[in-house]
PDB file of N, CA and C in Angstrom:
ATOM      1  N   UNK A   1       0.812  -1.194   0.000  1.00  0.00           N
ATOM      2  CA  UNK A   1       0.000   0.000   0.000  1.00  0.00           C
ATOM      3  C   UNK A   1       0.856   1.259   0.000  1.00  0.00           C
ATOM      4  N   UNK A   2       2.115   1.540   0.982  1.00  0.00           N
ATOM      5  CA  UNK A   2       3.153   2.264   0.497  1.00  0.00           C
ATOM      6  C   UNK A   2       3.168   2.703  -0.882  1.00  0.00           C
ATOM      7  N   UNK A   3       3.719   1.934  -2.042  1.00  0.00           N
ATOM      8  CA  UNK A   3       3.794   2.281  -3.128  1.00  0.00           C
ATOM      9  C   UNK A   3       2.740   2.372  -3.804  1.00  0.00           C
ATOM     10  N   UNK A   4       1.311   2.607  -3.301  1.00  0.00           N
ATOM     11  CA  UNK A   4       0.389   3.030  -4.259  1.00  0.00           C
ATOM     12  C   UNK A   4      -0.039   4.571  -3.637  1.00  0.00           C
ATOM     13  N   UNK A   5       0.497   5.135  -2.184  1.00  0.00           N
ATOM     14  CA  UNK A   5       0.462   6.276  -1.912  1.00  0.00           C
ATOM     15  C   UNK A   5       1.072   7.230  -2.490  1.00  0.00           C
ATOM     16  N   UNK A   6       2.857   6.504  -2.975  1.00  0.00           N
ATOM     17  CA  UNK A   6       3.697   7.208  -3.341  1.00  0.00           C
ATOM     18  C   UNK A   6       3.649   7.621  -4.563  1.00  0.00           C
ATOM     19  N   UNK A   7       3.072   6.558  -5.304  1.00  0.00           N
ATOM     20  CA  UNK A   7       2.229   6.995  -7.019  1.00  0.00           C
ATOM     21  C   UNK A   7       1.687   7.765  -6.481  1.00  0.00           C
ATOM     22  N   UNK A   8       0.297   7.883  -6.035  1.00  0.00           N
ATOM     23  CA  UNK A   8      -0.784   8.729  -6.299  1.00  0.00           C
ATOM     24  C   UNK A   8      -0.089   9.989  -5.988  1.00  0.00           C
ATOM     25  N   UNK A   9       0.836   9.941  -4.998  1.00  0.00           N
ATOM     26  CA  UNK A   9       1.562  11.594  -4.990  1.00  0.00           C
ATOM     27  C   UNK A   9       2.233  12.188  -6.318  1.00  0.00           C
ATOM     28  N   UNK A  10       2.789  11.667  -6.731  1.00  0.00           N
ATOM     29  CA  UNK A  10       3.411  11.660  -7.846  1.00  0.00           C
ATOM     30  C   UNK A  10       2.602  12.159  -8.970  1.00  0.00           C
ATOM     31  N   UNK A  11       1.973  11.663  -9.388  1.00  0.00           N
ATOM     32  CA  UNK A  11       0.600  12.151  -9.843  1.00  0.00           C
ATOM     33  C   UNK A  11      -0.774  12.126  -9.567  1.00  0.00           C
ATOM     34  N   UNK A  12      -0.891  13.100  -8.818  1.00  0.00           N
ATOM     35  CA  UNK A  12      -2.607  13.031  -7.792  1.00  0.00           C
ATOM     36  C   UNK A  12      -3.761  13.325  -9.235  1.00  0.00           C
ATOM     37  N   UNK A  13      -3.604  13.727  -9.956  1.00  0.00           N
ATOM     38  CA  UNK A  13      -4.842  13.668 -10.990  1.00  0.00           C
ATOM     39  C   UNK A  13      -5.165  12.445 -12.293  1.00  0.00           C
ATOM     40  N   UNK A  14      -4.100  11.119 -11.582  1.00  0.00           N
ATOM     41  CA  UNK A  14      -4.374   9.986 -12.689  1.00  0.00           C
ATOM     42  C   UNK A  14      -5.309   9.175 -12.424  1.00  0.00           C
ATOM     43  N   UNK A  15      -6.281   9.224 -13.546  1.00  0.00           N
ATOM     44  CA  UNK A  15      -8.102   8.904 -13.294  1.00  0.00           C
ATOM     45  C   UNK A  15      -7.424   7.316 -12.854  1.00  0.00           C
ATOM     46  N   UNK A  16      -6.811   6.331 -13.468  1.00  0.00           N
ATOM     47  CA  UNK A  16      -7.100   5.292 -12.598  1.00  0.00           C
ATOM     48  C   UNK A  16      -6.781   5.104 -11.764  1.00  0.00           C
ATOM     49  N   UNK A  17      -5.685   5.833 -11.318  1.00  0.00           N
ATOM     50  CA  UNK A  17      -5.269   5.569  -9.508  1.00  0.00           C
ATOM     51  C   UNK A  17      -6.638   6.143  -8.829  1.00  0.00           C
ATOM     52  N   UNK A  18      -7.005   7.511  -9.159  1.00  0.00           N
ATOM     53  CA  UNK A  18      -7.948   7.884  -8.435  1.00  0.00           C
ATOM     54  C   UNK A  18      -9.750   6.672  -8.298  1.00  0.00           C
ATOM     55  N   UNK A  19      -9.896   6.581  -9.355  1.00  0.00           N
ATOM     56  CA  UNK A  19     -10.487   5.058  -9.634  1.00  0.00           C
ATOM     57  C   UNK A  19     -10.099   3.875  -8.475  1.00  0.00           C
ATOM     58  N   UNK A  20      -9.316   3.760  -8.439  1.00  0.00           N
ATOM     59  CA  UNK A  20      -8.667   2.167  -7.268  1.00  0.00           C
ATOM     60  C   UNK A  20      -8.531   2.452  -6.296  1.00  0.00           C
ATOM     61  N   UNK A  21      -8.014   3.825  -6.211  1.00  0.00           N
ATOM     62  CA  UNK A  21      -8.451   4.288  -4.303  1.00  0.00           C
ATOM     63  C   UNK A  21      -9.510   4.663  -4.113  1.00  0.00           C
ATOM     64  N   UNK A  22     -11.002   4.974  -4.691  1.00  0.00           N
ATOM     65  CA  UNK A  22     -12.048   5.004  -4.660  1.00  0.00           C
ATOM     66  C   UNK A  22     -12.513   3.734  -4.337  1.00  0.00           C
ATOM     67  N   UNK A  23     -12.146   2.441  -5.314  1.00  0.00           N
ATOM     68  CA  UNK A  23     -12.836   1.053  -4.976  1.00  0.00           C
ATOM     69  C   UNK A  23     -12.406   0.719  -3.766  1.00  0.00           C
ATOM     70  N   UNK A  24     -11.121   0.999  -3.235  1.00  0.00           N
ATOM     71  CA  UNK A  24     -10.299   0.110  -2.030  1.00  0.00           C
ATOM     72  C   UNK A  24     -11.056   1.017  -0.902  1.00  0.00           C
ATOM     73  N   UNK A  25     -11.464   2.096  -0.963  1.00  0.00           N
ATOM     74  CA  UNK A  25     -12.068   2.560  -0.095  1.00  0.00           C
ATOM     75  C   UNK A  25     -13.678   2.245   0.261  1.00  0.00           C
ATOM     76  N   UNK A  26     -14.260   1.719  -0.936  1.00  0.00           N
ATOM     77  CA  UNK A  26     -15.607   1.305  -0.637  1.00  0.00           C
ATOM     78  C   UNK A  26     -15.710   0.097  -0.071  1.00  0.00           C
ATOM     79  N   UNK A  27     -14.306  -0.706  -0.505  1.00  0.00           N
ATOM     80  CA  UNK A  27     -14.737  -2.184   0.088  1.00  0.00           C
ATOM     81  C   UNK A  27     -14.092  -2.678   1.436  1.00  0.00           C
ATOM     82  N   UNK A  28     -13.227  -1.603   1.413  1.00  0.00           N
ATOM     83  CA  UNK A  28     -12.548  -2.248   2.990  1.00  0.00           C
ATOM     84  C   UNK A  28     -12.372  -0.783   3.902  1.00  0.00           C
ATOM     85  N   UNK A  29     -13.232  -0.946   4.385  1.00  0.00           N
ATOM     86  CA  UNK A  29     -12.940   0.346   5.366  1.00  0.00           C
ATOM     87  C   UNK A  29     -11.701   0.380   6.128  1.00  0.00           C
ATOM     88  N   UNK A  30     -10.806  -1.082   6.383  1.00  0.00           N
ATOM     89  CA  UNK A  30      -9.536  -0.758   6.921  1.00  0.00           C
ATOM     90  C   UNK A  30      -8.170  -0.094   6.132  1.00  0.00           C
ATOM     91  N   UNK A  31      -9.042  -0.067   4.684  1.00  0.00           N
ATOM     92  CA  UNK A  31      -8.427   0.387   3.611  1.00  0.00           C
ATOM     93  C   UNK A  31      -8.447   2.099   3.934  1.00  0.00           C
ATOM     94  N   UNK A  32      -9.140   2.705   3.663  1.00  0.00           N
ATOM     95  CA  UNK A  32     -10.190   3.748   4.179  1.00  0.00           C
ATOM     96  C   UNK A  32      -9.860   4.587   5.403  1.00  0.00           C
ATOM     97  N   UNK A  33      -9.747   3.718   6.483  1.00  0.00           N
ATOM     98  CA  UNK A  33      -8.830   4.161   8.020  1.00  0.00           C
ATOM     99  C   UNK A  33      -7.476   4.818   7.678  1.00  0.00           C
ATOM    100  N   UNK A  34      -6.859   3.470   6.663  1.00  0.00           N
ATOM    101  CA  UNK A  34      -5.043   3.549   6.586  1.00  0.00           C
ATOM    102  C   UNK A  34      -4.952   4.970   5.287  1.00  0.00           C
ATOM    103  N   UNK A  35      -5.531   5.345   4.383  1.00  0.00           N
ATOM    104  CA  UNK A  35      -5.519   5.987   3.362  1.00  0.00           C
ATOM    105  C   UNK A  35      -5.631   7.112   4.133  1.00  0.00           C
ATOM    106  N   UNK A  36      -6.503   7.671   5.132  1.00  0.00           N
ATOM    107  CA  UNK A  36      -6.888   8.846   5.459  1.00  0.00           C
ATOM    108  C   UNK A  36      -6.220   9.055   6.638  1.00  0.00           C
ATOM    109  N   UNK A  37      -5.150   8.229   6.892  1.00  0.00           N
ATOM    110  CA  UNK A  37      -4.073   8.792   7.644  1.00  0.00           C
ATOM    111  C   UNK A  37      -2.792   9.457   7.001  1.00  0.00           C
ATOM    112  N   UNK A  38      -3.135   9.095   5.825  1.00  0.00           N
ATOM    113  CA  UNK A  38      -1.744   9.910   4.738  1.00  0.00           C
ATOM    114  C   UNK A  38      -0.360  10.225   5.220  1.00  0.00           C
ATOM    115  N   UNK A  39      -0.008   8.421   5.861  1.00  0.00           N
ATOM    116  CA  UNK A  39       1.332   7.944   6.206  1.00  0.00           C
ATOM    117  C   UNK A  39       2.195   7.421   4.209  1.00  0.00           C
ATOM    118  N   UNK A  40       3.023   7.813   4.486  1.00  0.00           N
ATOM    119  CA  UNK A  40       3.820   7.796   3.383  1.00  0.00           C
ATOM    120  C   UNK A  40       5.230   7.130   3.634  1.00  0.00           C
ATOM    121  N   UNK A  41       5.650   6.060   3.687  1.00  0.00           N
ATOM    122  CA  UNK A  41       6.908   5.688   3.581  1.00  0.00           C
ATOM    123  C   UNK A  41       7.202   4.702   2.443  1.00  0.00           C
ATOM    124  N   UNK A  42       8.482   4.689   2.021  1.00  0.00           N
ATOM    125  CA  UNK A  42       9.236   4.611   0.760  1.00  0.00           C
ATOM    126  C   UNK A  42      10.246   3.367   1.816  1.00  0.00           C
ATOM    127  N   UNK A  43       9.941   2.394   1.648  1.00  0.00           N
ATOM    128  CA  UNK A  43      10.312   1.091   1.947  1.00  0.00           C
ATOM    129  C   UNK A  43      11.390   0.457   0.996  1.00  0.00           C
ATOM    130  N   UNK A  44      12.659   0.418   1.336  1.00  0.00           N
ATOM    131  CA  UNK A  44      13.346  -0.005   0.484  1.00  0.00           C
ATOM    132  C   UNK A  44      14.070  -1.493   0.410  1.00  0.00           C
ATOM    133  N   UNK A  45      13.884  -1.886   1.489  1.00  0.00           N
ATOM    134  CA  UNK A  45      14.116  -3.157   1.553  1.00  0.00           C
ATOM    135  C   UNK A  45      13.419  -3.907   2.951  1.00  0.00           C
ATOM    136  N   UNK A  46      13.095  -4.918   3.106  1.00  0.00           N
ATOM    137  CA  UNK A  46      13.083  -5.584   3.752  1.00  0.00           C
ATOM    138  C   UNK A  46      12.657  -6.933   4.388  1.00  0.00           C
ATOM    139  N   UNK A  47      11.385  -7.194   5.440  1.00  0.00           N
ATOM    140  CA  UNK A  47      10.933  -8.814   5.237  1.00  0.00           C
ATOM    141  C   UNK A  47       9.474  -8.593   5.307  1.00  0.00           C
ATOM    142  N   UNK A  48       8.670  -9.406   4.535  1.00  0.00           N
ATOM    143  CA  UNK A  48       7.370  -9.665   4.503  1.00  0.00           C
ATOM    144  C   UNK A  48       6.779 -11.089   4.807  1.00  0.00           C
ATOM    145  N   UNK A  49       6.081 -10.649   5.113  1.00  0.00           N
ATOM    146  CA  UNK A  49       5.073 -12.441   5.374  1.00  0.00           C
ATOM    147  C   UNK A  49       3.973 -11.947   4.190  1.00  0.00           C
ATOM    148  N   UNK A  50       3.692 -13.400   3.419  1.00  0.00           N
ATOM    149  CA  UNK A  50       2.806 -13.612   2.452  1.00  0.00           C
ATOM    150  C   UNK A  50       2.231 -15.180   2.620  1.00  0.00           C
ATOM    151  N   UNK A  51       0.854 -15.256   2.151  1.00  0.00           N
ATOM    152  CA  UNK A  51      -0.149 -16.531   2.420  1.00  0.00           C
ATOM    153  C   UNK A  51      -0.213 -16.947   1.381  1.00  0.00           C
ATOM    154  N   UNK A  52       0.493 -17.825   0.579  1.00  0.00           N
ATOM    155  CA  UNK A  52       0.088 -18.333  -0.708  1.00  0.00           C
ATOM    156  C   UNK A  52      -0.889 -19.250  -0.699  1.00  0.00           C
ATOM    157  N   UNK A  53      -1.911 -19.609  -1.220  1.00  0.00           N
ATOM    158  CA  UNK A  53      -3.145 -20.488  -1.358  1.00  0.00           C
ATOM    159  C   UNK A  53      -2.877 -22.042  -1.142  1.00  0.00           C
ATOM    160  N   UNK A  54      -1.790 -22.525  -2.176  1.00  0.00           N
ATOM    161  CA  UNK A  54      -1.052 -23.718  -2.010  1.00  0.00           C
ATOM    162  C   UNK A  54       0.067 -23.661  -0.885  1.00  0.00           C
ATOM    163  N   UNK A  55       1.191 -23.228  -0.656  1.00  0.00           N
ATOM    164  CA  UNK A  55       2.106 -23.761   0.310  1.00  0.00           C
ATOM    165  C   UNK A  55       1.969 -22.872   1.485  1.00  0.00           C
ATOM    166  N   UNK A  56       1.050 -21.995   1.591  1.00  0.00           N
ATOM    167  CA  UNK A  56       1.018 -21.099   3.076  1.00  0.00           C
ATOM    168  C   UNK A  56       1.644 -20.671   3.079  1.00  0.00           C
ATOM    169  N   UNK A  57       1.968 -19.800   4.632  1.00  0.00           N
ATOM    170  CA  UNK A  57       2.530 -18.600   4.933  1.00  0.00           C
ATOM    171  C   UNK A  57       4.350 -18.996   4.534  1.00  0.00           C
ATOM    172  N   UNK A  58       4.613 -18.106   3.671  1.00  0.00           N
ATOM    173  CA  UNK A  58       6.229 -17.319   3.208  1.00  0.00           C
ATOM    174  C   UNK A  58       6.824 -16.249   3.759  1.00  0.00           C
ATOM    175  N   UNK A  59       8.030 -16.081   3.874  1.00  0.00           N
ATOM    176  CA  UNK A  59       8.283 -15.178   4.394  1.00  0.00           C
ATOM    177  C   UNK A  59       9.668 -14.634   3.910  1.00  0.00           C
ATOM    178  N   UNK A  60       9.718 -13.571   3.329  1.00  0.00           N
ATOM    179  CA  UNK A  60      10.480 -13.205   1.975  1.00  0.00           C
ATOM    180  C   UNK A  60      11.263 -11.874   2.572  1.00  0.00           C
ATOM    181  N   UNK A  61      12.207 -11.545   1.783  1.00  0.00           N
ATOM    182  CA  UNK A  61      13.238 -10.462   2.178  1.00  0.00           C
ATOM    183  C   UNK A  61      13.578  -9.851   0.613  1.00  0.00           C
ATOM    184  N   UNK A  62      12.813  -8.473   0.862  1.00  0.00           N
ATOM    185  CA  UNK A  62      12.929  -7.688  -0.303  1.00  0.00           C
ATOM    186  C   UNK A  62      13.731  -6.258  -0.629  1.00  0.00           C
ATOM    187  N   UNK A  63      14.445  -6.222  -2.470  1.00  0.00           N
ATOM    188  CA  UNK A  63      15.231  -4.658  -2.311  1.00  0.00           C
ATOM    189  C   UNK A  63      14.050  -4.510  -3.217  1.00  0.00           C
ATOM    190  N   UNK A  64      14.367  -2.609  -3.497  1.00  0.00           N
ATOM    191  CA  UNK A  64      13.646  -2.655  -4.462  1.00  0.00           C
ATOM    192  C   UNK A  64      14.865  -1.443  -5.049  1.00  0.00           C
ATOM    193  N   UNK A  65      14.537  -1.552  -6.289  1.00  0.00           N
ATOM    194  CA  UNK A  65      15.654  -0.731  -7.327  1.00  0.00           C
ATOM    195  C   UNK A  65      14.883   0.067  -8.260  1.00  0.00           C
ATOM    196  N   UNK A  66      15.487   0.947  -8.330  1.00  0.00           N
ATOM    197  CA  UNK A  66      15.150   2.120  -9.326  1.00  0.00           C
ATOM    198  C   UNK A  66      16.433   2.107 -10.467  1.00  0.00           C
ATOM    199  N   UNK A  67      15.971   2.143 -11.547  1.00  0.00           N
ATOM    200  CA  UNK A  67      16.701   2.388 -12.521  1.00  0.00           C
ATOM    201  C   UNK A  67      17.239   3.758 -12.783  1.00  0.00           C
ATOM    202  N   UNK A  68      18.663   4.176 -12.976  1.00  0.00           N
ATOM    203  CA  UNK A  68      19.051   5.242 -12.796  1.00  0.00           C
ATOM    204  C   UNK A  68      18.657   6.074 -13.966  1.00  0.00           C
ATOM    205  N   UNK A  69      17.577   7.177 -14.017  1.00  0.00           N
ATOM    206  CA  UNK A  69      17.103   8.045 -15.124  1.00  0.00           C
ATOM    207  C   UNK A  69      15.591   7.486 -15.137  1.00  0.00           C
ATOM    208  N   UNK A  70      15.252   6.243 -14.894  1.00  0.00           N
ATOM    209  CA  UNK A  70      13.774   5.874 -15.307  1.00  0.00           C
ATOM    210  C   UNK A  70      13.174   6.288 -13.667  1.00  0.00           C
ATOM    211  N   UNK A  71      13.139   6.949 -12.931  1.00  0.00           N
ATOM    212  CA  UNK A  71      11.635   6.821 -11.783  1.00  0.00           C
ATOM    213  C   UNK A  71      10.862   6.439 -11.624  1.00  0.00           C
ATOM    214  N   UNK A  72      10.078   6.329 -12.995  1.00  0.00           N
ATOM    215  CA  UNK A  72       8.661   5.674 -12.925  1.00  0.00           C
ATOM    216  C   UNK A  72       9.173   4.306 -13.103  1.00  0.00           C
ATOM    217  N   UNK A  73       9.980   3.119 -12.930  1.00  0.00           N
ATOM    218  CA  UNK A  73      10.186   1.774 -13.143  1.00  0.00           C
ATOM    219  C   UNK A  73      10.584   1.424 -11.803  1.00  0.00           C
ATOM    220  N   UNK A  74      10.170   0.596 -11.193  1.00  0.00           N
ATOM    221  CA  UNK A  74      10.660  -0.018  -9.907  1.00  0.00           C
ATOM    222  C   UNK A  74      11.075  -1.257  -9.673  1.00  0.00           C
ATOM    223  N   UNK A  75      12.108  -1.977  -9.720  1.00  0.00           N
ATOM    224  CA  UNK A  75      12.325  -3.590  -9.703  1.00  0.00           C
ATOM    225  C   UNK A  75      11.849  -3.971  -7.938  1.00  0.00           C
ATOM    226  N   UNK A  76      11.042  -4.819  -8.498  1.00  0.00           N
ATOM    227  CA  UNK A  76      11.043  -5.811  -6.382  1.00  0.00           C
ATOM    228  C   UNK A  76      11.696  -7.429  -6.571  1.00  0.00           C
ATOM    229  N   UNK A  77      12.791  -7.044  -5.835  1.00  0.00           N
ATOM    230  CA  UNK A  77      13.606  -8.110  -5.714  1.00  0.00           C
ATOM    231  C   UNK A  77      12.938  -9.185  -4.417  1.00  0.00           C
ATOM    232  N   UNK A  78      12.768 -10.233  -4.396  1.00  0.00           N
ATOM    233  CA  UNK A  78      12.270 -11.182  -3.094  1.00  0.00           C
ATOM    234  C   UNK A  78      13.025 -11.845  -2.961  1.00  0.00           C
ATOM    235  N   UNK A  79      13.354 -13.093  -2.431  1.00  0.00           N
ATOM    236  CA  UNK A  79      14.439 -13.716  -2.143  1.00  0.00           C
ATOM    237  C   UNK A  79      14.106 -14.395  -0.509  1.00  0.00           C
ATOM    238  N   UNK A  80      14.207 -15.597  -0.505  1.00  0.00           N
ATOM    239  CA  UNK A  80      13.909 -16.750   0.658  1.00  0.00           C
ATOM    240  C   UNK A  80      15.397 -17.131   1.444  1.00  0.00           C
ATOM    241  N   UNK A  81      15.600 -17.338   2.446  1.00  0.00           N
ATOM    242  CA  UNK A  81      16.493 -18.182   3.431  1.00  0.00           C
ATOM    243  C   UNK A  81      17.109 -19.139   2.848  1.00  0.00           C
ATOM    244  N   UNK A  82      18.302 -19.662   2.477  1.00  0.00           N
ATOM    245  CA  UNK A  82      18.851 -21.049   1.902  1.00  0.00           C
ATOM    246  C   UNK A  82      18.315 -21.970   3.243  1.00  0.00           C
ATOM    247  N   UNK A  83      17.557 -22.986   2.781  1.00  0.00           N
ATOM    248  CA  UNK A  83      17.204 -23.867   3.930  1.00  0.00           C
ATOM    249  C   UNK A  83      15.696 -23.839   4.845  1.00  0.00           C
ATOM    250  N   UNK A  84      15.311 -22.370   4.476  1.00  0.00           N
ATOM    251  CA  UNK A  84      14.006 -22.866   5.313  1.00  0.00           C
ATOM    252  C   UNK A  84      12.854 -22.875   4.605  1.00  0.00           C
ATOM    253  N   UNK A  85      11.860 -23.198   5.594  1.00  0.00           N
ATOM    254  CA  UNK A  85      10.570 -23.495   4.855  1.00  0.00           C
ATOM    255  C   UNK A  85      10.224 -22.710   3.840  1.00  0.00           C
ATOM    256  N   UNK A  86      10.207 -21.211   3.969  1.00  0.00           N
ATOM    257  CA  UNK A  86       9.895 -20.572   2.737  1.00  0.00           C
ATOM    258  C   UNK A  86      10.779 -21.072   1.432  1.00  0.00           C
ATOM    259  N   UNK A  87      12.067 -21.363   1.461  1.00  0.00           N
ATOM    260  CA  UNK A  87      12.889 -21.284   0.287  1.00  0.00           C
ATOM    261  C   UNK A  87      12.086 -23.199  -0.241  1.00  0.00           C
ATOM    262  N   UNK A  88      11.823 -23.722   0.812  1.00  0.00           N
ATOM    263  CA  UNK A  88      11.278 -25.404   0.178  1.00  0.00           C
ATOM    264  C   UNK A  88      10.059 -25.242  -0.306  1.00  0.00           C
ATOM    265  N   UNK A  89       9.111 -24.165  -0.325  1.00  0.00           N
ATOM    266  CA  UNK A  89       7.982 -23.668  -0.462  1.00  0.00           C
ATOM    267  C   UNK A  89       8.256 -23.180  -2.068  1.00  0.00           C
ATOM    268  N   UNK A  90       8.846 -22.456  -1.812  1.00  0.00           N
ATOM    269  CA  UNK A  90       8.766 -21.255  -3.471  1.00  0.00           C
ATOM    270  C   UNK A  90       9.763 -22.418  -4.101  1.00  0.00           C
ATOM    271  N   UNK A  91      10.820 -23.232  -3.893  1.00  0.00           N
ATOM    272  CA  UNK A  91      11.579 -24.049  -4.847  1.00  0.00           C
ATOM    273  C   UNK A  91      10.228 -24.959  -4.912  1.00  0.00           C
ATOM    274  N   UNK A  92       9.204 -25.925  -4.534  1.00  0.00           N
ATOM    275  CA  UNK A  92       8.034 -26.584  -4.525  1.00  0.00           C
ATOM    276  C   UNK A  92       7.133 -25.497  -5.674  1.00  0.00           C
ATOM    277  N   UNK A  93       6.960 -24.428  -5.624  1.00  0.00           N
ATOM    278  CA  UNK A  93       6.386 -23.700  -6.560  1.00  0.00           C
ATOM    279  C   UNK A  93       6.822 -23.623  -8.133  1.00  0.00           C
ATOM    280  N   UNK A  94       8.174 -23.334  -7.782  1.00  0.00           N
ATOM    281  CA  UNK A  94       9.238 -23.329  -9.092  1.00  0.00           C
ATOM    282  C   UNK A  94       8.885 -24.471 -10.011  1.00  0.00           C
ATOM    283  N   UNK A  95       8.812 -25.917  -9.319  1.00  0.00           N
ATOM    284  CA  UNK A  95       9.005 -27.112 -10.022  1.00  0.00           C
ATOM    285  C   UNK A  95       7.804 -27.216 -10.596  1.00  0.00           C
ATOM    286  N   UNK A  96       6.637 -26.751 -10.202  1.00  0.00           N
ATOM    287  CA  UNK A  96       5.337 -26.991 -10.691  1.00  0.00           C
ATOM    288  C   UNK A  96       5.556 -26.125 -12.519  1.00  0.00           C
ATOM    289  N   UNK A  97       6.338 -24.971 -12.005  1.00  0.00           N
ATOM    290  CA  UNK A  97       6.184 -24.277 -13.435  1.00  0.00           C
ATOM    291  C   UNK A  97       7.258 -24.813 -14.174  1.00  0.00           C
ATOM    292  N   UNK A  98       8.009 -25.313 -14.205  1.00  0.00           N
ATOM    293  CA  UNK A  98       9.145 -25.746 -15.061  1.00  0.00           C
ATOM    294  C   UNK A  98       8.611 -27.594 -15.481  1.00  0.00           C
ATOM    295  N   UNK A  99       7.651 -27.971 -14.345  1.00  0.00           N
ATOM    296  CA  UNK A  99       6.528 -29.397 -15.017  1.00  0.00           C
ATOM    297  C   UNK A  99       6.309 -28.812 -16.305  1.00  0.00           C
ATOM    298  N   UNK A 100       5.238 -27.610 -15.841  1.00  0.00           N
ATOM    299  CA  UNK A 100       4.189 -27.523 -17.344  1.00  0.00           C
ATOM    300  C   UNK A 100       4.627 -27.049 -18.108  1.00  0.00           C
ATOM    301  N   UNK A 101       6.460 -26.132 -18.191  1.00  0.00           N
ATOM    302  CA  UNK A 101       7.074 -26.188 -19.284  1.00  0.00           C
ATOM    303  C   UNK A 101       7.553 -27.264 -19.690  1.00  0.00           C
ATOM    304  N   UNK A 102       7.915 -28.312 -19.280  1.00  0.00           N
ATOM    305  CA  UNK A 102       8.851 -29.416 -20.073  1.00  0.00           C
ATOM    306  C   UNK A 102       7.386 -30.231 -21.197  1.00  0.00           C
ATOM    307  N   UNK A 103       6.042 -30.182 -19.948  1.00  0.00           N
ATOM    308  CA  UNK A 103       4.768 -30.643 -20.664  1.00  0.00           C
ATOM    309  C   UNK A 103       4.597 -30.088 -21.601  1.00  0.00           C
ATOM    310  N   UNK A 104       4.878 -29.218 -21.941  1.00  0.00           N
ATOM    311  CA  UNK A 104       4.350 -28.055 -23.293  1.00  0.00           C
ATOM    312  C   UNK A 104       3.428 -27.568 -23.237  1.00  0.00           C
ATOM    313  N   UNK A 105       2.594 -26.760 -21.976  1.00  0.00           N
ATOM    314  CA  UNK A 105       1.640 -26.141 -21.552  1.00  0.00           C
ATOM    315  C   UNK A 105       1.915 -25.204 -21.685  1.00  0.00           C
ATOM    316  N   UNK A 106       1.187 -24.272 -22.188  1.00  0.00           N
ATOM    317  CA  UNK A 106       1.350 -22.624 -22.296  1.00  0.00           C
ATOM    318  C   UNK A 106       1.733 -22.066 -20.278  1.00  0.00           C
ATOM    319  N   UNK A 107       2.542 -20.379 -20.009  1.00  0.00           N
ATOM    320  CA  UNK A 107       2.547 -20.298 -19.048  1.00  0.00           C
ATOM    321  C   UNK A 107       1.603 -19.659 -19.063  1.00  0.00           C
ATOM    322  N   UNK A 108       1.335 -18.940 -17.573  1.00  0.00           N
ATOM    323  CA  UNK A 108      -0.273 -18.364 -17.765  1.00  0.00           C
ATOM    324  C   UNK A 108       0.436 -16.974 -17.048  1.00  0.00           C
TER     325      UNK A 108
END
């Protein structure tokens, strides 16, 4: 949510940002609470927890990079623990997609 504050600052009159913080505000009022506190931080690295549907909770360590001259481009780097559950989790993920490439399944 950070980086969708820091857009909309960036440019406060772009109809679809203004559009998506309109929807996020109708449907989640905790959305709504956090928006209309107009906290702004620029997060540049660090750890997240995420719930994937199949292997559950991950827990990832992120940079993020700016390309020198482009601003508007942002790389998010993630990256797992050698050895723990998250890294046996997302390598368990990996193999599923490199199955349905060797199968000759389109990726999606």
């Amino acid at each position: 949510m950070e980086t969708l504050r820091l857009e909309s600052g960036r440019d406060p009159g772009d109809r679809a940002t203004v559009a998506l913080v309109a929807h996020l505000r109708e449907e989640s009022p905790e959305f709504g609470r956090w928006w209309s506190e107009h906290r702004v931080y620029q997060r540049t690295h660090g750890s997240k927890r995420l719930r994937h549907p199949v292997v559950g909770e991950l827990t990832v360590e992120y940079e993020t990079l700016v390309p020198p001259g482009d601003p508007d481009t942002v790389l998010f780097l993630y990256t797992t623990a050698a050895g723990s559950p998250s890294r046996e989790a997302m390598d368990l993920l990996a193999s599923w997609t490199a199955s349905e490439r060797r199968a000759g399944r389109p990726r999606r």
